[in-house]
C-alpha atoms as a PDB file:
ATOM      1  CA  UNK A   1     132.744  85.748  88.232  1.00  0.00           C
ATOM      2  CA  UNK A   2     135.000  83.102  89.968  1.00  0.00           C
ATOM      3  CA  UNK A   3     137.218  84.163  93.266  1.00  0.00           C
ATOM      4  CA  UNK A   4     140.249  85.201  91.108  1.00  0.00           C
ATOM      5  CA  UNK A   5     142.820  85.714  94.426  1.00  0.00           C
ATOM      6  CA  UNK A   6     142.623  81.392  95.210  1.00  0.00           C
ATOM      7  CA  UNK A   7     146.029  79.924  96.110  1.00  0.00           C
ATOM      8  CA  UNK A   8     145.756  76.039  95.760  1.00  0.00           C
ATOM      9  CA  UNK A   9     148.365  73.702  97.182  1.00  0.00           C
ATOM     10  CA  UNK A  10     151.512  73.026  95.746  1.00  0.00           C
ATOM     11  CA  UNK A  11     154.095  70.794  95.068  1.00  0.00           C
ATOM     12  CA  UNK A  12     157.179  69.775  97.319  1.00  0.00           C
ATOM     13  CA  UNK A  13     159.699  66.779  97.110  1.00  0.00           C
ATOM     14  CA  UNK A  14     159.663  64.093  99.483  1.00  0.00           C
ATOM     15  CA  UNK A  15     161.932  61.654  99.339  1.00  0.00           C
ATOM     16  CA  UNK A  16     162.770  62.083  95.373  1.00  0.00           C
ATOM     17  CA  UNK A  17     159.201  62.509  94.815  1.00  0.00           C
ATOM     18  CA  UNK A  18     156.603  64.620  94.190  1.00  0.00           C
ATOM     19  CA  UNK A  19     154.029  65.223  96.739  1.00  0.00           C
ATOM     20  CA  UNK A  20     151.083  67.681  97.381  1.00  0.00           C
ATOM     21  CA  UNK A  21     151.752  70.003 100.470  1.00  0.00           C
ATOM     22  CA  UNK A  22     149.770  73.445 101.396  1.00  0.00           C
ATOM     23  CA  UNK A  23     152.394  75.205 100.736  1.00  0.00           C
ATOM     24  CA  UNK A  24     151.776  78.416  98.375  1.00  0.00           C
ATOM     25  CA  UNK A  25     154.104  77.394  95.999  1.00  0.00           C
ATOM     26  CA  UNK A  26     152.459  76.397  92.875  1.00  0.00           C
ATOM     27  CA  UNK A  27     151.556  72.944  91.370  1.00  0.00           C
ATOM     28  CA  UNK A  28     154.734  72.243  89.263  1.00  0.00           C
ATOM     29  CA  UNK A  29     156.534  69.651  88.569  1.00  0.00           C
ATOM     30  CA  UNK A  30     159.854  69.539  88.828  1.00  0.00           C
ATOM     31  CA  UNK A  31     158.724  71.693  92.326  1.00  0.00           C
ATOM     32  CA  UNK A  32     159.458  75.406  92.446  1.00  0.00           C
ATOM     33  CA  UNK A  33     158.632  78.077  94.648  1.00  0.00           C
ATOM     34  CA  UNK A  34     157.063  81.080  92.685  1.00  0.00           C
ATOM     35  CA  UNK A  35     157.924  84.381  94.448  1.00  0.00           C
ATOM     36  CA  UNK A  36     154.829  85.934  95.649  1.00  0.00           C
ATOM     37  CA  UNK A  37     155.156  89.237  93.348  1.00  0.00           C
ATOM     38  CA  UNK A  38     154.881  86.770  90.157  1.00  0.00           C
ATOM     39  CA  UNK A  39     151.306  85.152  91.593  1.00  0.00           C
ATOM     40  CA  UNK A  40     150.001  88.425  92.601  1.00  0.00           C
ATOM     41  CA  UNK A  41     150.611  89.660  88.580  1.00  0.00           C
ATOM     42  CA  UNK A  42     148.956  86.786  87.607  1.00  0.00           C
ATOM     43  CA  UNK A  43     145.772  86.936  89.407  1.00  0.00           C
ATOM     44  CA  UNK A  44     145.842  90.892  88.384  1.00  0.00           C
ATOM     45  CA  UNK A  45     145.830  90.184  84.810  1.00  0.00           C
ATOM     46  CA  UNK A  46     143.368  87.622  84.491  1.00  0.00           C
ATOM     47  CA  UNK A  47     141.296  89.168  86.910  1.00  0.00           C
ATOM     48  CA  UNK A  48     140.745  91.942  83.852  1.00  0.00           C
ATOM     49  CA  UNK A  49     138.663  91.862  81.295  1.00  0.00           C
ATOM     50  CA  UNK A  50     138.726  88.980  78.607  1.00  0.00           C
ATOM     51  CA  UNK A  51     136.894  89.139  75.631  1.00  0.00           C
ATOM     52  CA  UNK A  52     136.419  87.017  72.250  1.00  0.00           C
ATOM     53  CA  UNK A  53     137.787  88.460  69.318  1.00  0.00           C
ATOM     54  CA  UNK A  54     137.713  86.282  66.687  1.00  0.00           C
ATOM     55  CA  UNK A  55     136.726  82.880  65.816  1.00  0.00           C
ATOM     56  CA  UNK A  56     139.194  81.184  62.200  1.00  0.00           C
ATOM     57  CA  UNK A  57     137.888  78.525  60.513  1.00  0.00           C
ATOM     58  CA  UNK A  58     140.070  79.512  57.361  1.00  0.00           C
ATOM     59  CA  UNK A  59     143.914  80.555  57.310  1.00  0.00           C
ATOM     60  CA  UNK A  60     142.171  83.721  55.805  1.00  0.00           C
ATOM     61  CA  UNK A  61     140.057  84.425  59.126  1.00  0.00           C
ATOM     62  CA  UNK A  62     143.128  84.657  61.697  1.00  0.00           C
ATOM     63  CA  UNK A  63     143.036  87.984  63.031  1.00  0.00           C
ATOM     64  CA  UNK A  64     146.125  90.434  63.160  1.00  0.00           C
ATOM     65  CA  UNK A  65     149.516  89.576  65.068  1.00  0.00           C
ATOM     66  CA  UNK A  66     148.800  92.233  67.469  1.00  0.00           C
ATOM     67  CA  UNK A  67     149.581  90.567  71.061  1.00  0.00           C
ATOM     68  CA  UNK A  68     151.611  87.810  71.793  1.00  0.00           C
ATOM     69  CA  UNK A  69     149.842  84.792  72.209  1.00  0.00           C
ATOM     70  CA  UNK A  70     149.711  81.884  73.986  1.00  0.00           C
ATOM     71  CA  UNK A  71     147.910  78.885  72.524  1.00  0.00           C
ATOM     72  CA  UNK A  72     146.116  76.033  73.907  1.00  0.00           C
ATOM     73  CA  UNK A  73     145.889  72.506  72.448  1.00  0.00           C
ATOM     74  CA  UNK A  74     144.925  68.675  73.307  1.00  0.00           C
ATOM     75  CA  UNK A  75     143.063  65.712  72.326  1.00  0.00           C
ATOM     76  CA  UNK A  76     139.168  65.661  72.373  1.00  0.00           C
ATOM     77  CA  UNK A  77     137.835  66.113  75.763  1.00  0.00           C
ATOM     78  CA  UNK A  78     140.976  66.959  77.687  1.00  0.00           C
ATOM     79  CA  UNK A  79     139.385  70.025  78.897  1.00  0.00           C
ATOM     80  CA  UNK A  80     140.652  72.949  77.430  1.00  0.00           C
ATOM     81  CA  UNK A  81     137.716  74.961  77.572  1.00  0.00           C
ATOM     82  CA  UNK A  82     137.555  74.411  81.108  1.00  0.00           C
ATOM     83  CA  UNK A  83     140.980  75.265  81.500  1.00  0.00           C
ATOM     84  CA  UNK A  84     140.284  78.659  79.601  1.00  0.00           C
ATOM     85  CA  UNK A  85     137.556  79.215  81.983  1.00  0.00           C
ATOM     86  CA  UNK A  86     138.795  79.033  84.935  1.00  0.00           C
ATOM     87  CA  UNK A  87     142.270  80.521  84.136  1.00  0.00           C
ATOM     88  CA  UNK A  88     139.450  83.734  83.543  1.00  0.00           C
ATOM     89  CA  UNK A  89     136.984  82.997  86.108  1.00  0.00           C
ATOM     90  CA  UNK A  90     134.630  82.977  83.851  1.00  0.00           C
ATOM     91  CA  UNK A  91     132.377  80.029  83.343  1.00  0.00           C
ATOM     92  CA  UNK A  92     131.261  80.297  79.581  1.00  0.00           C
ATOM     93  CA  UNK A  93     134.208  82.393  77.874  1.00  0.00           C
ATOM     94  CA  UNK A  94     135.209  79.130  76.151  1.00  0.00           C
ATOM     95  CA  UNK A  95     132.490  77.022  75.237  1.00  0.00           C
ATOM     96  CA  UNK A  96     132.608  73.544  76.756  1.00  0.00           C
ATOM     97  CA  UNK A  97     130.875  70.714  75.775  1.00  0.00           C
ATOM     98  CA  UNK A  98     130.606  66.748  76.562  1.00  0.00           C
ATOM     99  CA  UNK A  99     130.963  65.996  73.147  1.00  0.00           C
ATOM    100  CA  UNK A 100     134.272  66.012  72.061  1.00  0.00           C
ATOM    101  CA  UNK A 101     135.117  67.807  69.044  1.00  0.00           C
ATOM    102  CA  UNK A 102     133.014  71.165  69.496  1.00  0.00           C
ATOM    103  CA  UNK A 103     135.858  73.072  69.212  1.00  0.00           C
ATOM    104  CA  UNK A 104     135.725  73.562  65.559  1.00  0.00           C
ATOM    105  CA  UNK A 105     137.725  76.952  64.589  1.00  0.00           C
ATOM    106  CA  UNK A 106     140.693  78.825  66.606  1.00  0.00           C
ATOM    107  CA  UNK A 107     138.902  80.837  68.970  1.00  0.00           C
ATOM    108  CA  UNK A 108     141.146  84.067  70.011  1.00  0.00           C
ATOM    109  CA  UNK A 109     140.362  85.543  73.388  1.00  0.00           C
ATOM    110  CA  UNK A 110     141.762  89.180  74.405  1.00  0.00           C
ATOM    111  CA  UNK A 111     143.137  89.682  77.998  1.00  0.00           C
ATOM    112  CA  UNK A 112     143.622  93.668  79.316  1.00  0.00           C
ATOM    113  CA  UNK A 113     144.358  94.496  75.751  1.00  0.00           C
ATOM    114  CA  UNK A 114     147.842  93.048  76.582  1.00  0.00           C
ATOM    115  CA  UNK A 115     147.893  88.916  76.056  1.00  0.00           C
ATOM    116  CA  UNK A 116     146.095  86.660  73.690  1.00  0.00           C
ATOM    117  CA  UNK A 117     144.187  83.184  74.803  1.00  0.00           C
ATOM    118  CA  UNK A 118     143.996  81.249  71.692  1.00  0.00           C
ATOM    119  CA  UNK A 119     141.728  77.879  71.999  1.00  0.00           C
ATOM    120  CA  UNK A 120     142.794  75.483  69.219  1.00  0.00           C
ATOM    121  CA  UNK A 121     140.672  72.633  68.029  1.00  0.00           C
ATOM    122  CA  UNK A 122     140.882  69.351  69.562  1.00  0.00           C
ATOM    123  CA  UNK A 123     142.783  66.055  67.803  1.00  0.00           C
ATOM    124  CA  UNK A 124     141.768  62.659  68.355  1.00  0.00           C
ATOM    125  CA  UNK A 125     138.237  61.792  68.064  1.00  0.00           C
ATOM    126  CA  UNK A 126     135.805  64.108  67.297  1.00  0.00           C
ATOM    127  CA  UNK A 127     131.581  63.867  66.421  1.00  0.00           C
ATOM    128  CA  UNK A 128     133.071  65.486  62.721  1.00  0.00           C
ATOM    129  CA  UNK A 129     133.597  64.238  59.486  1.00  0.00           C
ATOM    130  CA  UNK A 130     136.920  62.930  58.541  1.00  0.00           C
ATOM    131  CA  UNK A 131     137.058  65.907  55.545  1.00  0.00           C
ATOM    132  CA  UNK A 132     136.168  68.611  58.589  1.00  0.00           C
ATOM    133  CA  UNK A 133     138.695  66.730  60.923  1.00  0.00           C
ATOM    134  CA  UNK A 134     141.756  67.115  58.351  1.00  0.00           C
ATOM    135  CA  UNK A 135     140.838  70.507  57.644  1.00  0.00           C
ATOM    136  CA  UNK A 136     140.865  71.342  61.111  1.00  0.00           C
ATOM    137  CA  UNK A 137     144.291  69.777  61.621  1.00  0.00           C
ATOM    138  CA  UNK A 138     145.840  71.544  58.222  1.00  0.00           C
ATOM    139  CA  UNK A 139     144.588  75.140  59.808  1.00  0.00           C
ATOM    140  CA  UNK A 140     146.246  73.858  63.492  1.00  0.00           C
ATOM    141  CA  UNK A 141     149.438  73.067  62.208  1.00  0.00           C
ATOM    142  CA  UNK A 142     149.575  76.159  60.027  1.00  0.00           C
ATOM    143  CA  UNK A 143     148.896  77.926  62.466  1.00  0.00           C
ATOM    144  CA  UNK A 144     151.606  76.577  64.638  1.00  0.00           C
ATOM    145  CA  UNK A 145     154.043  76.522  61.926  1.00  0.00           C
ATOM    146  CA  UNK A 146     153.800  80.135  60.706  1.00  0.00           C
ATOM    147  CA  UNK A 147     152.103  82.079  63.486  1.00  0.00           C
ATOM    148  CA  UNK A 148     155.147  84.916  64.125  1.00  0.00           C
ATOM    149  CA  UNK A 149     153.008  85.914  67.844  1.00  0.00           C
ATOM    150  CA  UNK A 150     152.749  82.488  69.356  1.00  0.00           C
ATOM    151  CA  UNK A 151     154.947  82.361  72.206  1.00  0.00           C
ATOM    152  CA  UNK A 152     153.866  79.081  73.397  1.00  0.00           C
ATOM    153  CA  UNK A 153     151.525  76.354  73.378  1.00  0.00           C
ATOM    154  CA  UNK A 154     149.962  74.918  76.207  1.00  0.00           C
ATOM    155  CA  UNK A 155     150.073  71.079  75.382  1.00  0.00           C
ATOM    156  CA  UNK A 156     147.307  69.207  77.826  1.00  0.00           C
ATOM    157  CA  UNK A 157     147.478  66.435  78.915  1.00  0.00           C
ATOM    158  CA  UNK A 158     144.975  63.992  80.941  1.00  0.00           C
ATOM    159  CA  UNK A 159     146.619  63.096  83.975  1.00  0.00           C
ATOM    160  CA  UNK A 160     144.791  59.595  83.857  1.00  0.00           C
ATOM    161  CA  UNK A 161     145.836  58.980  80.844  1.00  0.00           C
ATOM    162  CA  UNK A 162     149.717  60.254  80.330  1.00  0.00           C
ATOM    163  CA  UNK A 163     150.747  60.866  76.941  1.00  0.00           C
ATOM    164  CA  UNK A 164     149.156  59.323  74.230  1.00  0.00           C
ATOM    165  CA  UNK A 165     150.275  58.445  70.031  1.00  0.00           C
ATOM    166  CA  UNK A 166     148.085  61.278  69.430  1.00  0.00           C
ATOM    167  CA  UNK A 167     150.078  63.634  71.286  1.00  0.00           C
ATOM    168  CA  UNK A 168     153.200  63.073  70.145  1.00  0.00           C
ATOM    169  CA  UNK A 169     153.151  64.408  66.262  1.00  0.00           C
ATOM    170  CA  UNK A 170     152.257  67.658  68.113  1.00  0.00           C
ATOM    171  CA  UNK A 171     155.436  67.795  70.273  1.00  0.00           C
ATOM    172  CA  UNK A 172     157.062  66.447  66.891  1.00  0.00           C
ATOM    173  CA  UNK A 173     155.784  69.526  64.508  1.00  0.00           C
ATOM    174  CA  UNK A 174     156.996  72.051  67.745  1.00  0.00           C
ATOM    175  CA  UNK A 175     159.958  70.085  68.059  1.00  0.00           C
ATOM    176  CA  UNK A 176     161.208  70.862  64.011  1.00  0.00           C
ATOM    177  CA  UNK A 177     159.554  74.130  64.144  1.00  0.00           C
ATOM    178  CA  UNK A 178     161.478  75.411  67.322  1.00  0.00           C
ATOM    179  CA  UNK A 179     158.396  75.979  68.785  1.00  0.00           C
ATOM    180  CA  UNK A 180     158.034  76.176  73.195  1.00  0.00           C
ATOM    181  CA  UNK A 181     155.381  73.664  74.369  1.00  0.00           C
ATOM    182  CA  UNK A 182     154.651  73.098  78.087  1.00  0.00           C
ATOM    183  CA  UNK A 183     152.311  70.431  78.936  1.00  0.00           C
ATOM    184  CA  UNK A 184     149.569  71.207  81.666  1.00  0.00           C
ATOM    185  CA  UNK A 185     148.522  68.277  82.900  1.00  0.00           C
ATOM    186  CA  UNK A 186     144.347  68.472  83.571  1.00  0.00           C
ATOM    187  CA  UNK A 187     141.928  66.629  85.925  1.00  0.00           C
ATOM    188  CA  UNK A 188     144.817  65.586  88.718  1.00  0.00           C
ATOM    189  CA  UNK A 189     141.910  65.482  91.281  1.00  0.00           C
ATOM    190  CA  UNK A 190     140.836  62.485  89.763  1.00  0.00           C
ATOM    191  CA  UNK A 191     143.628  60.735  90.957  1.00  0.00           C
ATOM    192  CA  UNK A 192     145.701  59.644  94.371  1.00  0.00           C
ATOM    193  CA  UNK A 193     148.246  61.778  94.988  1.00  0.00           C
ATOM    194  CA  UNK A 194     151.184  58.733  94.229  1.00  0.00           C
ATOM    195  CA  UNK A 195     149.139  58.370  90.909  1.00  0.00           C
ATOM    196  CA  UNK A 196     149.528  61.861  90.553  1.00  0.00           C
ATOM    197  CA  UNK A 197     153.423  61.705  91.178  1.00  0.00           C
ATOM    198  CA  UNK A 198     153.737  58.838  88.542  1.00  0.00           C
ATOM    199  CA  UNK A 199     152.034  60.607  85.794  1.00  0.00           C
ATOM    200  CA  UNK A 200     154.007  63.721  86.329  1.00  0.00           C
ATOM    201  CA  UNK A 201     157.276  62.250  86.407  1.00  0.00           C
ATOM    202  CA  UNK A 202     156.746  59.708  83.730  1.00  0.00           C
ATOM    203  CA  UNK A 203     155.514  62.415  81.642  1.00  0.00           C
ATOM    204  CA  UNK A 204     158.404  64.654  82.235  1.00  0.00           C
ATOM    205  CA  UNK A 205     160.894  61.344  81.671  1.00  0.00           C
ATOM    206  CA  UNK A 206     159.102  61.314  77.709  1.00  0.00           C
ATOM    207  CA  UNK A 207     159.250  65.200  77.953  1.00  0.00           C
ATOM    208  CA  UNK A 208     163.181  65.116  78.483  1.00  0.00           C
ATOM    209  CA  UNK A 209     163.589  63.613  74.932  1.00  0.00           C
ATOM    210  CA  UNK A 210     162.076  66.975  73.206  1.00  0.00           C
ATOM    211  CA  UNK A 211     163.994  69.648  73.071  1.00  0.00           C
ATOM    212  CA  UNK A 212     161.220  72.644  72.188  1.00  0.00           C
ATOM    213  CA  UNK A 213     159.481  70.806  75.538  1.00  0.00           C
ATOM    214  CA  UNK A 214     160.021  73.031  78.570  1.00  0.00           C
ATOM    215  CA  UNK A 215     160.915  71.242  81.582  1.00  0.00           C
ATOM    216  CA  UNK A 216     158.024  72.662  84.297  1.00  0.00           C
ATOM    217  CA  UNK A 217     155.017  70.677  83.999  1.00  0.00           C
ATOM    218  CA  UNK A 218     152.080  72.705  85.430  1.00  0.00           C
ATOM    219  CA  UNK A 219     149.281  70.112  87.324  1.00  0.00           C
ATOM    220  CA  UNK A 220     145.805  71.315  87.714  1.00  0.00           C
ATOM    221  CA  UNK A 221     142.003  70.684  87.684  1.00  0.00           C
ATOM    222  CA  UNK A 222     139.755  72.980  86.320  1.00  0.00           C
ATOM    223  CA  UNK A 223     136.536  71.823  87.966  1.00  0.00           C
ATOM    224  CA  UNK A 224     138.778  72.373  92.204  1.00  0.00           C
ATOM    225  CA  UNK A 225     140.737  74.836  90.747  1.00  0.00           C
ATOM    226  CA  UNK A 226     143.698  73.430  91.507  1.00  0.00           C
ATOM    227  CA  UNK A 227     147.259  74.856  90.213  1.00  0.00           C
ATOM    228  CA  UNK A 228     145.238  77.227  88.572  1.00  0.00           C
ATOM    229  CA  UNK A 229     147.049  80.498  90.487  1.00  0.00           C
ATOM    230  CA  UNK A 230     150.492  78.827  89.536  1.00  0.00           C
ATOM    231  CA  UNK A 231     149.846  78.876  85.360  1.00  0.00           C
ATOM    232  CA  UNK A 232     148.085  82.485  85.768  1.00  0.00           C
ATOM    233  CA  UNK A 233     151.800  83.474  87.223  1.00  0.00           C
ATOM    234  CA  UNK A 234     153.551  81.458  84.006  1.00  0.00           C
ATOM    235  CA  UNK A 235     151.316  83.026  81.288  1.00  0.00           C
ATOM    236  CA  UNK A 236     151.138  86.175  82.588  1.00  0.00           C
ATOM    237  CA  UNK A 237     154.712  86.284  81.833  1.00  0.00           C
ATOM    238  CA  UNK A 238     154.180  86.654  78.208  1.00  0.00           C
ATOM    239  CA  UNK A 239     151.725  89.436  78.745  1.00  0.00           C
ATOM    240  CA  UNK A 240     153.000  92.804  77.071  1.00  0.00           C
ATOM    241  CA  UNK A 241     153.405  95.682  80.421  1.00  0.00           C
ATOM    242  CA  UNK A 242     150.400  97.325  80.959  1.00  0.00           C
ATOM    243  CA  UNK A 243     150.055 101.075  80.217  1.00  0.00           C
ATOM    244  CA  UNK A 244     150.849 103.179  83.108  1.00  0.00           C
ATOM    245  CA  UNK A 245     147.440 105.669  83.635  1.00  0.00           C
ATOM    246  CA  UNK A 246     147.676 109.441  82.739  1.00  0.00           C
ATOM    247  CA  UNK A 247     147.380 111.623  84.696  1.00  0.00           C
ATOM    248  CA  UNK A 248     145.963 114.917  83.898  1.00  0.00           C
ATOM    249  CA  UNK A 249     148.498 117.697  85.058  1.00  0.00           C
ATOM    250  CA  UNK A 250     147.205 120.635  87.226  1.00  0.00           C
ATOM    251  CA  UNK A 251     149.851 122.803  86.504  1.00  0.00           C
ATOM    252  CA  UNK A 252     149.075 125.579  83.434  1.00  0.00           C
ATOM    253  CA  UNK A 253     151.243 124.938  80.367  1.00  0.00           C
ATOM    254  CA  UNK A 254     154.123 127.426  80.115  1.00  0.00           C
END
């Protein structure tokens, strides 16, 4: 299991812009500093068990609205079984795979009994049929439409790439269904730190035209691990309050 207590660098402004600083502030964009009590719950909860519950191919497959959950979704390849992973510390939780398209039902993950991980199939291309494709993307977008628990969706993004036609029916669908997205922006050590600041800010300039889009946009990598202590903090937000332990009481009942 991965070192879950990691604090990565985070994000400042300089001179209207967005620059990487070791500060241990998160990697957000528009910059924030996240109080200290918020990163410590997130690196508690995902340091706890994670299991996989259920995998849907089928409407008829999705497990029971029991947790609230928060849902992960992107084009082919963006990485969001590596995202998964390393939000867990665990390398194969989510399987990953340099094919795109191996993502081929909603995988549900359980976190401490008290938050659901839900890994959506990727759009775009995909080594599938074009009948298996569309029946993928029917399932997705019923499950986005209709799915009472979902409290958000994790909408990633390729930092090389910005976003993309693909993308934007997504933010579209949670834009008419009143449904919170927040893109995560993956692989930003593949790029210069002013490439970094232009895709952030030209993504949040599209962002700013959506109104179910929420403004922070969260920059990581999954393979250094950056920003990854800064979205624990955000997600663990939607995690229900864990059970205080009993204690067995020494006194004789009266």
């Amino acid at each position: 299991m991965d070192d879950h207590a990691s604090r990565r660098r985070g994000l400042k402004a300089a001179t209207g812009h967005i620059t990487l600083t070791d500060a241990d502030d998160g990697d957000l964009c528009p910059p924030r500093t996240i109080e200290p009590e918020a990163l410590e719950a997130g690196r508690l909860l995902f340091a706890r068990e994670c299991g996989f519950v259920a995998g849907a191919a089928d409407a008829g497959a999705l497990p029971p609205e029991s947790l609230s959950e928060v849902a992960f979704l992107g084009r082919s390849n963006v990485g969001k079984s590596s995202l998964v992973n390393a939000l867990t510390g665990r390398r194969m939780l989510a399987r990953t795979s340099q094919t795109p398209g191996r993502t081929r039902q909603i995988n549900f993950f359980a976190l401490d009994g008290r938050l659901m991980l839900v890994d959506l199939p990727g759009y775009g291309y995909a080594a599938a049929s074009k009948a298996a494709i569309d029946a993928w993307t029917r399932l997705v977008h019923r499950y986005l439409r209709q799915r009472g628990a979902l409290r958000r969706v994790c909408l990633l993004i390729d930092s090389r790439h910005g976003i993309k036609e693909p993308d934007r029916p997504v933010m579209a669908l949670c834009d008419a269904a009143g449904l919170s997205f927040q893109v995560i922006l993956t692989k930003v050590d593949e790029l210069p730190v002013k490439a970094r600041d232009a895709a952030a800010e030209g993504v949040a300039r599209e962002l700013a035209r959506h109104p179910a889009a929420h403004p922070e946009i969260h920059l990581t990598s999954a393979e250094k691990r950056l920003g990854i202590a800064a979205l624990r903090a955000t997600l663990a937000g939607f995690a229900a309050e864990a059970r205080a332990p009993v204690m067995a009481s020494s006194a004789k009942a009266r």
